[in-house]
C-alpha atoms as a PDB file:
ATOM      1  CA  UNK A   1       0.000   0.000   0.000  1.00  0.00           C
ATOM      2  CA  UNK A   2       0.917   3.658  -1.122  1.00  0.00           C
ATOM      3  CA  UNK A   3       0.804   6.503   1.170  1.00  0.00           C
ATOM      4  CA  UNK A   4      -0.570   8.701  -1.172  1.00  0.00           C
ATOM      5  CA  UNK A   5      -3.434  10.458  -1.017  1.00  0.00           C
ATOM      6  CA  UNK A   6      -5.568  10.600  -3.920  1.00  0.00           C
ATOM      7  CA  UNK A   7      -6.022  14.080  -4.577  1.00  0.00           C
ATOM      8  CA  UNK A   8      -8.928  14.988  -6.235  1.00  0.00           C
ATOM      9  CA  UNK A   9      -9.157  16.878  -9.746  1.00  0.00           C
ATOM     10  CA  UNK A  10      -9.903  20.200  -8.995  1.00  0.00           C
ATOM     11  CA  UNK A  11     -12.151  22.000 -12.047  1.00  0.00           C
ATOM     12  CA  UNK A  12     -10.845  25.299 -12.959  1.00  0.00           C
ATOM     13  CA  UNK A  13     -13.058  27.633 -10.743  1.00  0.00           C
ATOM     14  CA  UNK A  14     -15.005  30.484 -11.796  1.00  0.00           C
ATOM     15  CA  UNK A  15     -12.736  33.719 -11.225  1.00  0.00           C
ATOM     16  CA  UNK A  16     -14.507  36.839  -9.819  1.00  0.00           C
ATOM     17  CA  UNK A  17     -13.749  38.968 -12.702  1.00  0.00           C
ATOM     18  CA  UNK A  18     -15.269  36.729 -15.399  1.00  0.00           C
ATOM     19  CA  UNK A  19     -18.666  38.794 -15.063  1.00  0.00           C
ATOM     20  CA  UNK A  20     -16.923  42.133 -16.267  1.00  0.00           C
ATOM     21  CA  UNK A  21     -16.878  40.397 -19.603  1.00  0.00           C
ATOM     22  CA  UNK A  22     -20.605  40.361 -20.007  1.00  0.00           C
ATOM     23  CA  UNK A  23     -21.222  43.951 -19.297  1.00  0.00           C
ATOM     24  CA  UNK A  24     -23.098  44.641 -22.019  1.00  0.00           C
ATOM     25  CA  UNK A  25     -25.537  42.114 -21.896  1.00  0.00           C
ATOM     26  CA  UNK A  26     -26.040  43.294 -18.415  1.00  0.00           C
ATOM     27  CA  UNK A  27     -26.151  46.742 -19.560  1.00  0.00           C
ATOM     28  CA  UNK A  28     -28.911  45.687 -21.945  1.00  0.00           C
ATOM     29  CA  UNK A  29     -31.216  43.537 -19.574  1.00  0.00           C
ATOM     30  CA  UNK A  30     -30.811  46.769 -17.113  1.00  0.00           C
ATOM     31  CA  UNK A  31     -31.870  49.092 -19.548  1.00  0.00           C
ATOM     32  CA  UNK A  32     -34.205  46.861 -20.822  1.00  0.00           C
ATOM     33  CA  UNK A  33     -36.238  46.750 -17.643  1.00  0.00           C
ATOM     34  CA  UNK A  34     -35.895  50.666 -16.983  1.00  0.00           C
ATOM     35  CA  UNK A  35     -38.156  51.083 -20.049  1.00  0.00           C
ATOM     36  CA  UNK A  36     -40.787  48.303 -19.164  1.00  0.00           C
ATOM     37  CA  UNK A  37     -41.011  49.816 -15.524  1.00  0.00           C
ATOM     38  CA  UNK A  38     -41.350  53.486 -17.012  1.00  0.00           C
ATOM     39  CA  UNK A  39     -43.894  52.090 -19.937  1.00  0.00           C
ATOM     40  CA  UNK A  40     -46.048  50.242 -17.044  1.00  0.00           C
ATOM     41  CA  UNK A  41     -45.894  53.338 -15.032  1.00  0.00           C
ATOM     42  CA  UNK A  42     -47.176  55.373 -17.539  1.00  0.00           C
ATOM     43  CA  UNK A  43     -50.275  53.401 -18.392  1.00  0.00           C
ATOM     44  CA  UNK A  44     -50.871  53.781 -14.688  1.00  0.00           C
ATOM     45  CA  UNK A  45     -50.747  57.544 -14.374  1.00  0.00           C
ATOM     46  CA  UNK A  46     -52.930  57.988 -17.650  1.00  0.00           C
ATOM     47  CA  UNK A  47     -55.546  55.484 -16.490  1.00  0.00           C
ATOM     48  CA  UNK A  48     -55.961  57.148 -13.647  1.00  0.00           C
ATOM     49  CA  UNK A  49     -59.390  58.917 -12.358  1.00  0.00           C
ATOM     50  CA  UNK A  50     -59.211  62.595 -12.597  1.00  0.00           C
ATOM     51  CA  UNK A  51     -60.335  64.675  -9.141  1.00  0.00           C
ATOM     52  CA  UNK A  52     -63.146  66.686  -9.264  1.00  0.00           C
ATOM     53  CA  UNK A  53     -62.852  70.734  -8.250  1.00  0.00           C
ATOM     54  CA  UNK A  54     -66.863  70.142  -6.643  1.00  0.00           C
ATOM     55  CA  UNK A  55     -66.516  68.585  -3.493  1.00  0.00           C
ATOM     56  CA  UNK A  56     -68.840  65.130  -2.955  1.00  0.00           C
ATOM     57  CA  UNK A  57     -70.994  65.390   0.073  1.00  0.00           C
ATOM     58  CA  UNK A  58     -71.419  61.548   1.756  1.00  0.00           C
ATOM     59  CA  UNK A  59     -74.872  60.796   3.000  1.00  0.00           C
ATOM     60  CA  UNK A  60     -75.778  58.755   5.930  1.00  0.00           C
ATOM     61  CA  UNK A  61     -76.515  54.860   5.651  1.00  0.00           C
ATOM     62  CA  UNK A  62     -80.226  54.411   3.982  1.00  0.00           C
ATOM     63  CA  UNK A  63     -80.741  58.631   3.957  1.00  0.00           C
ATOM     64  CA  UNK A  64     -82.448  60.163   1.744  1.00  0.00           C
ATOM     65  CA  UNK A  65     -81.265  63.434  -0.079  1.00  0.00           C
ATOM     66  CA  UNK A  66     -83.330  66.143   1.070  1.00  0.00           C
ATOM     67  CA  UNK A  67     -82.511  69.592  -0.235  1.00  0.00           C
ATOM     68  CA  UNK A  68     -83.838  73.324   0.141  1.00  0.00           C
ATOM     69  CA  UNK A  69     -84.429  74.354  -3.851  1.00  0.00           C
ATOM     70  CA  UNK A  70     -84.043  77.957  -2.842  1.00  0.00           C
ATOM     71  CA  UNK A  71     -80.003  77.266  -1.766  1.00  0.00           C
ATOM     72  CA  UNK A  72     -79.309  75.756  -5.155  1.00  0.00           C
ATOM     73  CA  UNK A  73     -77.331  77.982  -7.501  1.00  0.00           C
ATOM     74  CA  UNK A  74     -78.368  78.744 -11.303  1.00  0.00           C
ATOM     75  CA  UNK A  75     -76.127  76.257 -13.284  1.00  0.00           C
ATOM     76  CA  UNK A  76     -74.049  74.999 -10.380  1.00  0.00           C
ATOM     77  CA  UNK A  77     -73.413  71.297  -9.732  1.00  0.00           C
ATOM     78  CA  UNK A  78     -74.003  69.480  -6.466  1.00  0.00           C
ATOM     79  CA  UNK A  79     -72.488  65.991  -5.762  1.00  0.00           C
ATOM     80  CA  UNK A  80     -73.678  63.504  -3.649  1.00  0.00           C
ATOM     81  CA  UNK A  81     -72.958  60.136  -2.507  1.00  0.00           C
ATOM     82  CA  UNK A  82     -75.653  57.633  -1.241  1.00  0.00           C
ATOM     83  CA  UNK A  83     -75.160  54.147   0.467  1.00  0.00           C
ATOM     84  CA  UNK A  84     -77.332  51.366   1.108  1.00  0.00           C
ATOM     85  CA  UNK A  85     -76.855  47.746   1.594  1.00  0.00           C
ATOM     86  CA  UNK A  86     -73.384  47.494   1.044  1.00  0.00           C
ATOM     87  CA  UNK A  87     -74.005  49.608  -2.056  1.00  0.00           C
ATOM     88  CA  UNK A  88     -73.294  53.343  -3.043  1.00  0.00           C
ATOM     89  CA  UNK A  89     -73.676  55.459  -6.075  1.00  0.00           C
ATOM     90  CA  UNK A  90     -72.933  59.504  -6.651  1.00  0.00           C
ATOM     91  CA  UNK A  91     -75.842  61.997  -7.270  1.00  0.00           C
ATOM     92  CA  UNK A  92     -75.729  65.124  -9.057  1.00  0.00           C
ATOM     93  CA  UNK A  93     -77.857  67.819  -8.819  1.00  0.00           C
ATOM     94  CA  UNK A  94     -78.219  70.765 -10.646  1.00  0.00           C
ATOM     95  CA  UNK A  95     -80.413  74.368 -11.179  1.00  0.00           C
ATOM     96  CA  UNK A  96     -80.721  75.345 -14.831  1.00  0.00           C
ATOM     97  CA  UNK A  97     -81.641  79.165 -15.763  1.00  0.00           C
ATOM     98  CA  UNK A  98     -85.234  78.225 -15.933  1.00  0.00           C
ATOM     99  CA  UNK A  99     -85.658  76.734 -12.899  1.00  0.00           C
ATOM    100  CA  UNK A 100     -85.509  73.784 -13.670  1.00  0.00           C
ATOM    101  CA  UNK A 101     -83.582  71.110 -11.430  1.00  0.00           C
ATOM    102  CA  UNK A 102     -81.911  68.148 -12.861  1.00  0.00           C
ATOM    103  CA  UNK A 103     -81.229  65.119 -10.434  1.00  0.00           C
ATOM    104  CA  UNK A 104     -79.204  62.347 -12.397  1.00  0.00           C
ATOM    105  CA  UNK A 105     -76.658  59.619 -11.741  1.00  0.00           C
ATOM    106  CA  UNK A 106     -73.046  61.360 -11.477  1.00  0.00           C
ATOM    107  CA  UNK A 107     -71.822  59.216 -14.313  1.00  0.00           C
ATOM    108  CA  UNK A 108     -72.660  57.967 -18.201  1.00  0.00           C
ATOM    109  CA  UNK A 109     -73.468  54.825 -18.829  1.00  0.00           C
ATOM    110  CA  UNK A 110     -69.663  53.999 -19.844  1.00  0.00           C
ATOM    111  CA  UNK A 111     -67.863  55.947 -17.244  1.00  0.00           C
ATOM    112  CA  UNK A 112     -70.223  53.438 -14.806  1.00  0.00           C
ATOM    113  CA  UNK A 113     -68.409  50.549 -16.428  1.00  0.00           C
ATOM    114  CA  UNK A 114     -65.090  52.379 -15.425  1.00  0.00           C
ATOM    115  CA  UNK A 115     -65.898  52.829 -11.898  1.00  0.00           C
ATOM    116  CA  UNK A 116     -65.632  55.973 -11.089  1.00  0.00           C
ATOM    117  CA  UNK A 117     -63.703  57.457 -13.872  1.00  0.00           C
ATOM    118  CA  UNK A 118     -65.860  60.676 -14.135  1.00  0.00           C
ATOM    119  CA  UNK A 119     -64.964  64.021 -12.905  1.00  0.00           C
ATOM    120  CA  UNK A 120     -66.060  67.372 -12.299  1.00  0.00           C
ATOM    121  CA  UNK A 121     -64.470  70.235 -13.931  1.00  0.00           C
ATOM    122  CA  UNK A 122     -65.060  74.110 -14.094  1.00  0.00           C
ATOM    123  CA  UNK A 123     -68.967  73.036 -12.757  1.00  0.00           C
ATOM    124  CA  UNK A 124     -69.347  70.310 -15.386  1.00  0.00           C
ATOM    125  CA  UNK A 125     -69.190  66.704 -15.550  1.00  0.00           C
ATOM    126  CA  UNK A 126     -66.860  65.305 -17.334  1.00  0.00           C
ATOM    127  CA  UNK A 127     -66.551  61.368 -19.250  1.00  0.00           C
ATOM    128  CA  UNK A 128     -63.397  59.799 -17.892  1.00  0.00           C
ATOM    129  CA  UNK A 129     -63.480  57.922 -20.903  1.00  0.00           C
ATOM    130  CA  UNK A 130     -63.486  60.307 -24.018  1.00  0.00           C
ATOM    131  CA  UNK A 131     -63.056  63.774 -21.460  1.00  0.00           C
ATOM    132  CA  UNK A 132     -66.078  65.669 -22.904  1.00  0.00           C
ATOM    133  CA  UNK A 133     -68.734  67.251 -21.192  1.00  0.00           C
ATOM    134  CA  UNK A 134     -71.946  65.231 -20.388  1.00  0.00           C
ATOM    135  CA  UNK A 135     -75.518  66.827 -20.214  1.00  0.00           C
ATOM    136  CA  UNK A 136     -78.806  65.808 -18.355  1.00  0.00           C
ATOM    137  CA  UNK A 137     -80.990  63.350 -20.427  1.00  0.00           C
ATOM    138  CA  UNK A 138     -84.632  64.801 -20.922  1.00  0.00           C
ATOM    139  CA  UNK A 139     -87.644  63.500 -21.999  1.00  0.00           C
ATOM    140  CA  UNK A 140     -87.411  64.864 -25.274  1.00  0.00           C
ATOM    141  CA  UNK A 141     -83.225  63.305 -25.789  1.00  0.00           C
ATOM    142  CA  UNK A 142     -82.327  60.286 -24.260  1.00  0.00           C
ATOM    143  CA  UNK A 143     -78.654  59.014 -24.408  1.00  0.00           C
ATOM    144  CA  UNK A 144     -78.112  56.738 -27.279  1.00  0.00           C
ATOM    145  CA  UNK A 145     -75.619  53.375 -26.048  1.00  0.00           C
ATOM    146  CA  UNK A 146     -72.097  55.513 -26.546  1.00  0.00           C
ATOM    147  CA  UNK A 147     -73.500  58.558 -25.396  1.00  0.00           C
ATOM    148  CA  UNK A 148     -71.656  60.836 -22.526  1.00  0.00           C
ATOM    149  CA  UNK A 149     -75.360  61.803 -21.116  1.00  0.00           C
ATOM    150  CA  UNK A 150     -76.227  61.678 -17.324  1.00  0.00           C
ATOM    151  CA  UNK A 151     -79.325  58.980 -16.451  1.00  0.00           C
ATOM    152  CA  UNK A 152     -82.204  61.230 -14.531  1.00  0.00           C
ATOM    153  CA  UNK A 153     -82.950  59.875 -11.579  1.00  0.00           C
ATOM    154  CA  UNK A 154     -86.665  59.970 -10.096  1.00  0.00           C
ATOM    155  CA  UNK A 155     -87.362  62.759  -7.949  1.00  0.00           C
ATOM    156  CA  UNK A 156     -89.923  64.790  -5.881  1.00  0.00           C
ATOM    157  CA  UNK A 157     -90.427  68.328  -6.277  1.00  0.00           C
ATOM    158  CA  UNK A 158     -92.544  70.576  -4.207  1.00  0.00           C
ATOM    159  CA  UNK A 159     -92.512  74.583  -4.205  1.00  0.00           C
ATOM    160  CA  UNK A 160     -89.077  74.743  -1.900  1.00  0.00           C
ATOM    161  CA  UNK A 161     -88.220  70.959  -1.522  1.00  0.00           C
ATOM    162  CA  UNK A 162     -86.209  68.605  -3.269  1.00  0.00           C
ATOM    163  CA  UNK A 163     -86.510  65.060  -2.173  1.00  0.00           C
ATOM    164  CA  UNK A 164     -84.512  62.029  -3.695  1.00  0.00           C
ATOM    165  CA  UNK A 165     -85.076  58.396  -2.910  1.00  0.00           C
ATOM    166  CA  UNK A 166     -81.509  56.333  -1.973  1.00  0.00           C
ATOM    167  CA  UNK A 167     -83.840  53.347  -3.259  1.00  0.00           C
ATOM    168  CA  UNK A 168     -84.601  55.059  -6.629  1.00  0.00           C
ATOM    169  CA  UNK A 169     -80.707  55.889  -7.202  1.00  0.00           C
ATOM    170  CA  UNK A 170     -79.456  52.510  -6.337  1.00  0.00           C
ATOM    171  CA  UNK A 171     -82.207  51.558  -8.580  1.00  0.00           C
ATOM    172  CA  UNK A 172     -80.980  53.825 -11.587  1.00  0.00           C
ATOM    173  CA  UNK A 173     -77.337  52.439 -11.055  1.00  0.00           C
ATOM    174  CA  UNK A 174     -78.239  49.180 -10.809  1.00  0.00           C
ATOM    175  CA  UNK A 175     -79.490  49.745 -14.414  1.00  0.00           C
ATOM    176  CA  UNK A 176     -76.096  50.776 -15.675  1.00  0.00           C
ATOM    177  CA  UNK A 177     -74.167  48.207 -17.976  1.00  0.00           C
ATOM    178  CA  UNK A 178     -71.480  46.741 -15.492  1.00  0.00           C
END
């Protein structure tokens, strides 16, 4: 018997300065995924719901909206949000220059599908989809499928009251294409 020890093969190890000679491809990946981050980011920002410059007054659980027609201002927008069994929708009420008031769901019928991507601006409503200015359905035009129109919502009317169901406005948004 030998007294040698075996000694092993040893494989030629990886040096520490072997990854300086694939700095470019590093260079690459890294600037590859600076672009996808800033590309993702920017879908973000521009999806993003514009705020209103009308603040949105919250309602209590199952209240209804009750309003003095005498403190409503010719042509100026009131927002409102109602909740009810676990569900809530945004009111918006408005005086025209005849005196007439316009109750409606704070939303078209596409911004609903958006959740919430409608906005008010300069004391009008705006789509959050195409950004142009929706108007009060009457009787006499109703909003056609694409149309940016706000839904009227039932209401009461008496000489100095306003009175809107929560029911009836949960009722209107349930209505909405989801």
């Amino acid at each position: 018997m030998s007294n040698h020890r075996i000694r092993p093969k040893h494989s030629k190890a990886p040096r520490r300065g072997d990854w300086c000679a694939f700095w470019p491809v590093w260079a690459l990946c890294g600037g590859l995924m600076l672009l996808s981050v800033i590309a993702l980011a920017s879908v973000y920002i521009a999806d993003r719901p514009q705020k209103s410059d009308i603040p949105v007054v919250a309602m209590g659980k199952d209240q209804d909206l009750h309003l003095d027609m005498t403190k409503l201002n010719l042509r100026q927008l009131h927002l409102f949000e109602v909740r009810a069994a676990g569900q809530k929708a945004r009111v918006v009420v408005q005086r025209t220059d005849d005196n007439t008031v316009h109750v409606g769901l704070a939303s078209c019928s596409i911004c609903y599908r958006s959740h919430n991507r409608h906005y008010a601006k300069n004391g009008q409503m705006m789509c959050g989809e195409c950004n142009s200015q929706m108007n009060f359905e009457t009787k006499d035009r109703k909003a056609g499928t694409n149309s940016c129109a706000l839904v009227e919502v039932p209401h009461t009317k008496t000489d100095r009251d306003l009175t809107v169901l929560t029911r009836d406005v949960l009722a209107m948004a349930a209505k909405q294409p989801q």
